[in-house]
PDB file of N, CA and C in Angstrom:
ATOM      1  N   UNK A   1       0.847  -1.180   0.000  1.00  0.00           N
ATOM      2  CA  UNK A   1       0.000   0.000   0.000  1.00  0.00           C
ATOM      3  C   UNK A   1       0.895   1.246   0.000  1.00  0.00           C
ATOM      4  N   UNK A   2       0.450   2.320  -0.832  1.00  0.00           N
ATOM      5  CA  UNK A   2       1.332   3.688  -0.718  1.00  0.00           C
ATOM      6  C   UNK A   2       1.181   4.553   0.397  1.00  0.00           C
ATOM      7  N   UNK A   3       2.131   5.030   0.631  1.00  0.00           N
ATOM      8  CA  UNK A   3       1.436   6.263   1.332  1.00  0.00           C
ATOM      9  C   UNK A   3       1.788   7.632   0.933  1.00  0.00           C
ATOM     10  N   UNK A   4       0.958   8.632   1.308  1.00  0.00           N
ATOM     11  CA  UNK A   4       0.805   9.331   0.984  1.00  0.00           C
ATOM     12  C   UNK A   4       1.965  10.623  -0.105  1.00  0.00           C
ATOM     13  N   UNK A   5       2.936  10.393   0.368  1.00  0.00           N
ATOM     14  CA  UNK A   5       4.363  10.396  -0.303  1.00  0.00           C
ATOM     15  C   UNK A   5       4.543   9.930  -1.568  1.00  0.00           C
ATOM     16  N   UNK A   6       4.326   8.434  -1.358  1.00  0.00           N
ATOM     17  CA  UNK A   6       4.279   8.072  -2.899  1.00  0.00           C
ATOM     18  C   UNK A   6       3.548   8.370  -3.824  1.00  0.00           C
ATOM     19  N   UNK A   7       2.526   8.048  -3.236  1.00  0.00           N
ATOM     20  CA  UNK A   7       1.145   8.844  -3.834  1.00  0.00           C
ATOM     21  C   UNK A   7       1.637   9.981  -4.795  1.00  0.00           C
ATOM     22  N   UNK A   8       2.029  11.030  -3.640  1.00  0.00           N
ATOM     23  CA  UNK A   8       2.523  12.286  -4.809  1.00  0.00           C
ATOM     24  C   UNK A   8       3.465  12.019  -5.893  1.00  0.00           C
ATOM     25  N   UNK A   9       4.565  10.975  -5.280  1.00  0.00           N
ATOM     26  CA  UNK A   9       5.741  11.345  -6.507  1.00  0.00           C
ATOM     27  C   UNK A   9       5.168  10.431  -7.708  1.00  0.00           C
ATOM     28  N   UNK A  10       4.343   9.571  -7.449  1.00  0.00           N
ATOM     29  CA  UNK A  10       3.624   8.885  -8.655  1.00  0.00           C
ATOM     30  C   UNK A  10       2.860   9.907  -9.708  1.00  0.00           C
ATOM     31  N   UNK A  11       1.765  10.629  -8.558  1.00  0.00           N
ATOM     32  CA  UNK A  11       0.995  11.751  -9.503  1.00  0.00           C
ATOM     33  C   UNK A  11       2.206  12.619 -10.199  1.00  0.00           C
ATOM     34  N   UNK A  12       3.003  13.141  -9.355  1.00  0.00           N
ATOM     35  CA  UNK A  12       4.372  13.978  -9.674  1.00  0.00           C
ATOM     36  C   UNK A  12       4.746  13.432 -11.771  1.00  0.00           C
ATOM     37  N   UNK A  13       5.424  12.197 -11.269  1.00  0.00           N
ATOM     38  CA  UNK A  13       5.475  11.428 -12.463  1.00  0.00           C
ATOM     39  C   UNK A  13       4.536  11.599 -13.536  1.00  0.00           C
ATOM     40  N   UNK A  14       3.301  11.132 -13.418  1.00  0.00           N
ATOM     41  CA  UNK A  14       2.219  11.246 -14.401  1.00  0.00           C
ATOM     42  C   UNK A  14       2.026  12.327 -15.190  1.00  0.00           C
ATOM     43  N   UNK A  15       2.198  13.501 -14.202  1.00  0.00           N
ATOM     44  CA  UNK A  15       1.852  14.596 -14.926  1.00  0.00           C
ATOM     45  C   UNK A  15       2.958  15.288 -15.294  1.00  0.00           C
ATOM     46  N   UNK A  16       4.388  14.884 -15.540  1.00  0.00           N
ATOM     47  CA  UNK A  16       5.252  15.313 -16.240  1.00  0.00           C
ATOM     48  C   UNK A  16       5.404  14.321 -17.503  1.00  0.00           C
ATOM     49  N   UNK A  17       5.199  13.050 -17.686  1.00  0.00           N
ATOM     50  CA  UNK A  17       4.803  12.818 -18.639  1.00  0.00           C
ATOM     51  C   UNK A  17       3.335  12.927 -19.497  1.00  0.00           C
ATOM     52  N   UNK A  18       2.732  12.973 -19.091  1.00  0.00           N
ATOM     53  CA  UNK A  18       1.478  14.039 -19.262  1.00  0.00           C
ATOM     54  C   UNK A  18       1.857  15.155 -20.125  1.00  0.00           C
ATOM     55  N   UNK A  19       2.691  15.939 -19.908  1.00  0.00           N
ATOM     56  CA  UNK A  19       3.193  16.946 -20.265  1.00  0.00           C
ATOM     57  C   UNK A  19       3.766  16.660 -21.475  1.00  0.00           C
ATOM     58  N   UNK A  20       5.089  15.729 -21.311  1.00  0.00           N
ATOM     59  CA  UNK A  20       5.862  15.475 -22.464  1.00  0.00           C
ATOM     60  C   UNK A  20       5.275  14.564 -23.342  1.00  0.00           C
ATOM     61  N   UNK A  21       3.965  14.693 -23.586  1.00  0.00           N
ATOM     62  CA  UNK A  21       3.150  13.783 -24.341  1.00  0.00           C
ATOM     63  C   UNK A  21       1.691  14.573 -25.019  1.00  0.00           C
ATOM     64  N   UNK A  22       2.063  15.971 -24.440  1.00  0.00           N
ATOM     65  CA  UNK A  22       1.441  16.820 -24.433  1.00  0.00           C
ATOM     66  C   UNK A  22      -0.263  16.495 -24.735  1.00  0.00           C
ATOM     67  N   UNK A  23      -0.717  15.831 -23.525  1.00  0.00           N
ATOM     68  CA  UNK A  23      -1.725  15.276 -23.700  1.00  0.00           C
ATOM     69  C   UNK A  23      -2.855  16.075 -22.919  1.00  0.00           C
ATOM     70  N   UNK A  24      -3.615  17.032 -23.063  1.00  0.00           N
ATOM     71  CA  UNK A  24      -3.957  18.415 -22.353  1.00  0.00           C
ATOM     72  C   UNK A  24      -4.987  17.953 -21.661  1.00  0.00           C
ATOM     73  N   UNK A  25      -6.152  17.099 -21.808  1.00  0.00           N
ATOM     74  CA  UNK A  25      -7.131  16.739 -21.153  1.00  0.00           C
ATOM     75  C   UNK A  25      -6.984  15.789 -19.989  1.00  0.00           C
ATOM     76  N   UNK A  26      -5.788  14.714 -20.430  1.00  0.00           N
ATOM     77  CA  UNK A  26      -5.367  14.299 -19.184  1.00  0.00           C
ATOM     78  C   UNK A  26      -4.398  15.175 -18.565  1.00  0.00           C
ATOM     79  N   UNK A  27      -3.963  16.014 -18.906  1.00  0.00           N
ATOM     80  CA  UNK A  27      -3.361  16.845 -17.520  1.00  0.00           C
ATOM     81  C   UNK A  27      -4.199  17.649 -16.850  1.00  0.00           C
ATOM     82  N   UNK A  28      -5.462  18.041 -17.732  1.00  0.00           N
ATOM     83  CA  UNK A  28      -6.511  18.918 -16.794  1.00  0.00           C
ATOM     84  C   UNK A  28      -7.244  17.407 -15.876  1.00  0.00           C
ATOM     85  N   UNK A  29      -7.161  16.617 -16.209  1.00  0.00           N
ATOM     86  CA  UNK A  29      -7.804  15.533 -15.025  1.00  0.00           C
ATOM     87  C   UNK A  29      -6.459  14.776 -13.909  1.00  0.00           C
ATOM     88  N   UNK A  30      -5.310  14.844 -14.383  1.00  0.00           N
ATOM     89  CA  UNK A  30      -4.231  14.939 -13.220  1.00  0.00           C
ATOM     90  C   UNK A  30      -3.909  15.788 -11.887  1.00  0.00           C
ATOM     91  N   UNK A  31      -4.556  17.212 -12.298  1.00  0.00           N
ATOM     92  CA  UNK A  31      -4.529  18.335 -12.123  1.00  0.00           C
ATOM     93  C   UNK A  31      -6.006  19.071 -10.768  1.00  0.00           C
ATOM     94  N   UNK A  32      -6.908  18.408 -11.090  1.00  0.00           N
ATOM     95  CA  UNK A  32      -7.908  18.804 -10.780  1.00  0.00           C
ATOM     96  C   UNK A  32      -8.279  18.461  -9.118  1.00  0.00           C
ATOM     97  N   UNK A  33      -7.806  20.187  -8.481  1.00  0.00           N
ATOM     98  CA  UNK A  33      -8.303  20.261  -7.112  1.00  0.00           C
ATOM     99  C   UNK A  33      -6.762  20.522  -6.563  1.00  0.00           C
ATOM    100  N   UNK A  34      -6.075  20.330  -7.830  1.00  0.00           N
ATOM    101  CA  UNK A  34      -4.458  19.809  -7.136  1.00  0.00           C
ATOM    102  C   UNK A  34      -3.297  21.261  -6.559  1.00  0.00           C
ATOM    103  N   UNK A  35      -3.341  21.931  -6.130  1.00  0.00           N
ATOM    104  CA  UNK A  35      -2.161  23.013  -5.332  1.00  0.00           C
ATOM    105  C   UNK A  35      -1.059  22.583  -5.406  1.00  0.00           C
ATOM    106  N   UNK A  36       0.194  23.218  -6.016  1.00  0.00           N
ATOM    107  CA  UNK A  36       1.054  23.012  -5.713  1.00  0.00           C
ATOM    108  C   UNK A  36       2.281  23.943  -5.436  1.00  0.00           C
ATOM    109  N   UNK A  37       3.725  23.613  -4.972  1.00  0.00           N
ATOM    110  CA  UNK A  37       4.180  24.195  -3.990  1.00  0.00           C
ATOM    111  C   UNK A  37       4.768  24.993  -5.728  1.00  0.00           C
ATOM    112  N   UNK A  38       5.622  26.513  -5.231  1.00  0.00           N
ATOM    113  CA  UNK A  38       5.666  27.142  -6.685  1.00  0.00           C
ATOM    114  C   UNK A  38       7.275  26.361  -7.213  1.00  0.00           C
ATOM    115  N   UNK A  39       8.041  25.797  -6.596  1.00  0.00           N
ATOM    116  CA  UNK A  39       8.825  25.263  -7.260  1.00  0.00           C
ATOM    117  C   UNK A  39       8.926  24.085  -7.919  1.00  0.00           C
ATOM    118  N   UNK A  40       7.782  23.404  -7.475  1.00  0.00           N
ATOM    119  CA  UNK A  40       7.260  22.001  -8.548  1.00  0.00           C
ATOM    120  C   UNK A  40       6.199  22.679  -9.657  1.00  0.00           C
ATOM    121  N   UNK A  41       5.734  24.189  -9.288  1.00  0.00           N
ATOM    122  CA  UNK A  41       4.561  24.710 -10.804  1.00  0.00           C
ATOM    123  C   UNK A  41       5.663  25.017 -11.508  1.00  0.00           C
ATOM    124  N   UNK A  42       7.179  25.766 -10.951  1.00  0.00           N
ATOM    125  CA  UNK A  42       8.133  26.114 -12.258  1.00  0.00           C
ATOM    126  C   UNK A  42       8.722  25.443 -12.671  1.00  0.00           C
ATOM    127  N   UNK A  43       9.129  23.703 -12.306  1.00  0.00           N
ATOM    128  CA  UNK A  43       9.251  23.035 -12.768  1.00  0.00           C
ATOM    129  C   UNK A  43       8.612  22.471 -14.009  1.00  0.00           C
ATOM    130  N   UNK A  44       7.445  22.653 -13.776  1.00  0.00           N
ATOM    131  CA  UNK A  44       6.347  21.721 -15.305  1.00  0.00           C
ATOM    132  C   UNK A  44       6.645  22.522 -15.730  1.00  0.00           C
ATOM    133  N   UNK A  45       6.178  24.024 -15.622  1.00  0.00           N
ATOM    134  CA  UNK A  45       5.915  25.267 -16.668  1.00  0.00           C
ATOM    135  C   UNK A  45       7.454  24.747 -17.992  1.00  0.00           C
ATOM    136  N   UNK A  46       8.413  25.135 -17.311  1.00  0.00           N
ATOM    137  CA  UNK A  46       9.629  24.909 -17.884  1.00  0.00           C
ATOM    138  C   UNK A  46       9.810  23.421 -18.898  1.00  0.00           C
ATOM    139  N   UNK A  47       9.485  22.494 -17.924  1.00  0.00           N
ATOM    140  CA  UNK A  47       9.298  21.251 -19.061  1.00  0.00           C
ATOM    141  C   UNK A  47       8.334  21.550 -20.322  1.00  0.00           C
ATOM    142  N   UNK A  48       7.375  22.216 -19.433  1.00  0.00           N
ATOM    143  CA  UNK A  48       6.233  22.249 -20.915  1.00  0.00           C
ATOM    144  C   UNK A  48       6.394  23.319 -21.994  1.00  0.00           C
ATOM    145  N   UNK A  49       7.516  24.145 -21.369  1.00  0.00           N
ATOM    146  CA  UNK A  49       8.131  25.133 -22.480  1.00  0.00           C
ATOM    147  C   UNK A  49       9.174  24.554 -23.487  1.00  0.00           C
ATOM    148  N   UNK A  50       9.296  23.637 -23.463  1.00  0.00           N
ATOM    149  CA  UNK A  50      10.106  22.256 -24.210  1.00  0.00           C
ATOM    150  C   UNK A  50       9.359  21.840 -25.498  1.00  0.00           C
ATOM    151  N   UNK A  51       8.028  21.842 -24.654  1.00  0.00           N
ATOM    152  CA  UNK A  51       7.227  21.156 -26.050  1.00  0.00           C
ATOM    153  C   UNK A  51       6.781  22.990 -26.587  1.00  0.00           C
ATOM    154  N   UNK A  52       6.551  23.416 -26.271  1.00  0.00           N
ATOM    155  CA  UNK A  52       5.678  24.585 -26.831  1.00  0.00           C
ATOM    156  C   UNK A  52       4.487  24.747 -27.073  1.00  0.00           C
ATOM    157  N   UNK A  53       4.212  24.043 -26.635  1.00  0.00           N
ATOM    158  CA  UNK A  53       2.156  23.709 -26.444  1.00  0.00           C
ATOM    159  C   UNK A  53       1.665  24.839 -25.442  1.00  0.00           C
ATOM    160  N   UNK A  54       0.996  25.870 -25.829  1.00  0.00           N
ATOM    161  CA  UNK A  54       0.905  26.786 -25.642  1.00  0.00           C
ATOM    162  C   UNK A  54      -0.680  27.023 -24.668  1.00  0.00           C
ATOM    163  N   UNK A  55      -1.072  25.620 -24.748  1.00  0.00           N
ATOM    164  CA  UNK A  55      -2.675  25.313 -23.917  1.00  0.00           C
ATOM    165  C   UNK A  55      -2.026  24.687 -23.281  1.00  0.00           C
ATOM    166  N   UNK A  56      -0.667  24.088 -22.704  1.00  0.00           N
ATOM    167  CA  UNK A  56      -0.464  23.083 -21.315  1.00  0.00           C
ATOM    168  C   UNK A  56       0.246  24.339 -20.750  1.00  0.00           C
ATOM    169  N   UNK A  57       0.330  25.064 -21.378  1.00  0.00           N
ATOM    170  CA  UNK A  57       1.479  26.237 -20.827  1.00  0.00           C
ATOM    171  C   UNK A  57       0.345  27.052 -19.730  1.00  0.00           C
ATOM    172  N   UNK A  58      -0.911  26.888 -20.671  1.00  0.00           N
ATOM    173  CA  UNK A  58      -1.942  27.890 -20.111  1.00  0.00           C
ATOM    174  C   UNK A  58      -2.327  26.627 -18.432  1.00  0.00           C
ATOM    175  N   UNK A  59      -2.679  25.551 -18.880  1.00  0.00           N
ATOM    176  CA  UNK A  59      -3.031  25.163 -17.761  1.00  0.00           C
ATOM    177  C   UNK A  59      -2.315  25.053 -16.362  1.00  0.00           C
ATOM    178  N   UNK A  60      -0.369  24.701 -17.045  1.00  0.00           N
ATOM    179  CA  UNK A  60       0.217  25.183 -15.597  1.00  0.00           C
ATOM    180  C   UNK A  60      -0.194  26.200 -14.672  1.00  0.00           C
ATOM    181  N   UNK A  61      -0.438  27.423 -15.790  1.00  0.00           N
ATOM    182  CA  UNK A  61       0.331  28.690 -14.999  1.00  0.00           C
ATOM    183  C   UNK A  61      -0.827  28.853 -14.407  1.00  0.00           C
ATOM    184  N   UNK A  62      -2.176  28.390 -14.559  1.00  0.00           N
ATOM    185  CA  UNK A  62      -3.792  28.288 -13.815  1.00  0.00           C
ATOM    186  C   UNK A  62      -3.481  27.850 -11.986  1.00  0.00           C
ATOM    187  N   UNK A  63      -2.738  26.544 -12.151  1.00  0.00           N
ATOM    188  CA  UNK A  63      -2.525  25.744 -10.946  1.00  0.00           C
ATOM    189  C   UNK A  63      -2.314  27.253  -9.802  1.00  0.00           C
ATOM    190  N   UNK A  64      -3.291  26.842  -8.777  1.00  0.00           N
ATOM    191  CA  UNK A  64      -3.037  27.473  -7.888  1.00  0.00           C
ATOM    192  C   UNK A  64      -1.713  26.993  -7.146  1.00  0.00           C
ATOM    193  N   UNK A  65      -1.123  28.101  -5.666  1.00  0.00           N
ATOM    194  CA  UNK A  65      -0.150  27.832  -5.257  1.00  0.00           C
ATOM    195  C   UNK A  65      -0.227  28.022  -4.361  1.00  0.00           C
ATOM    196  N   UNK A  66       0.559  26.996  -3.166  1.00  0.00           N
ATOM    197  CA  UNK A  66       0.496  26.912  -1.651  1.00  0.00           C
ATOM    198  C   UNK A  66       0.981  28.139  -0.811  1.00  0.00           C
ATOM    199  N   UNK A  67       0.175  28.384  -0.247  1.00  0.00           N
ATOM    200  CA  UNK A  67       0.889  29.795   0.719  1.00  0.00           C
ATOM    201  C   UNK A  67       1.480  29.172   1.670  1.00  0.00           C
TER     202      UNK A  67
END
């Protein structure tokens, strides 16, 4: 069984390939409800500036961020 840790670095995983697969609907359902801290949002942003997909670009920069 995972816990909660793994949990994340699994989702973590998913949605960076998500990204590099530039697959936009499953990253808006990876995504959904999800906060994250701002140095894992500038992380994707940056990967997804790789591909140049300019609608995953939009959905990073949406992700809210942890105060």
């Amino acid at each position: 069984m995972e816990n909660n840790n793994d949990q994340s670095i699994t989702n973590f995983a998913a949605i960076k390939t998500t990204i590099a697969n530039n697959e936009e609907q499953r990253l808006k359902e990876l995504l959904a409800g999800q906060v994250m801290q701002e140095l894992e949002k500038s992380y994707l942003i940056d990967l997804a500036k790789l591909g140049n997909n300019h609608a995953i670009l939009k959905i990073l920069k949406d992700i809210p961020v942890e105060n």
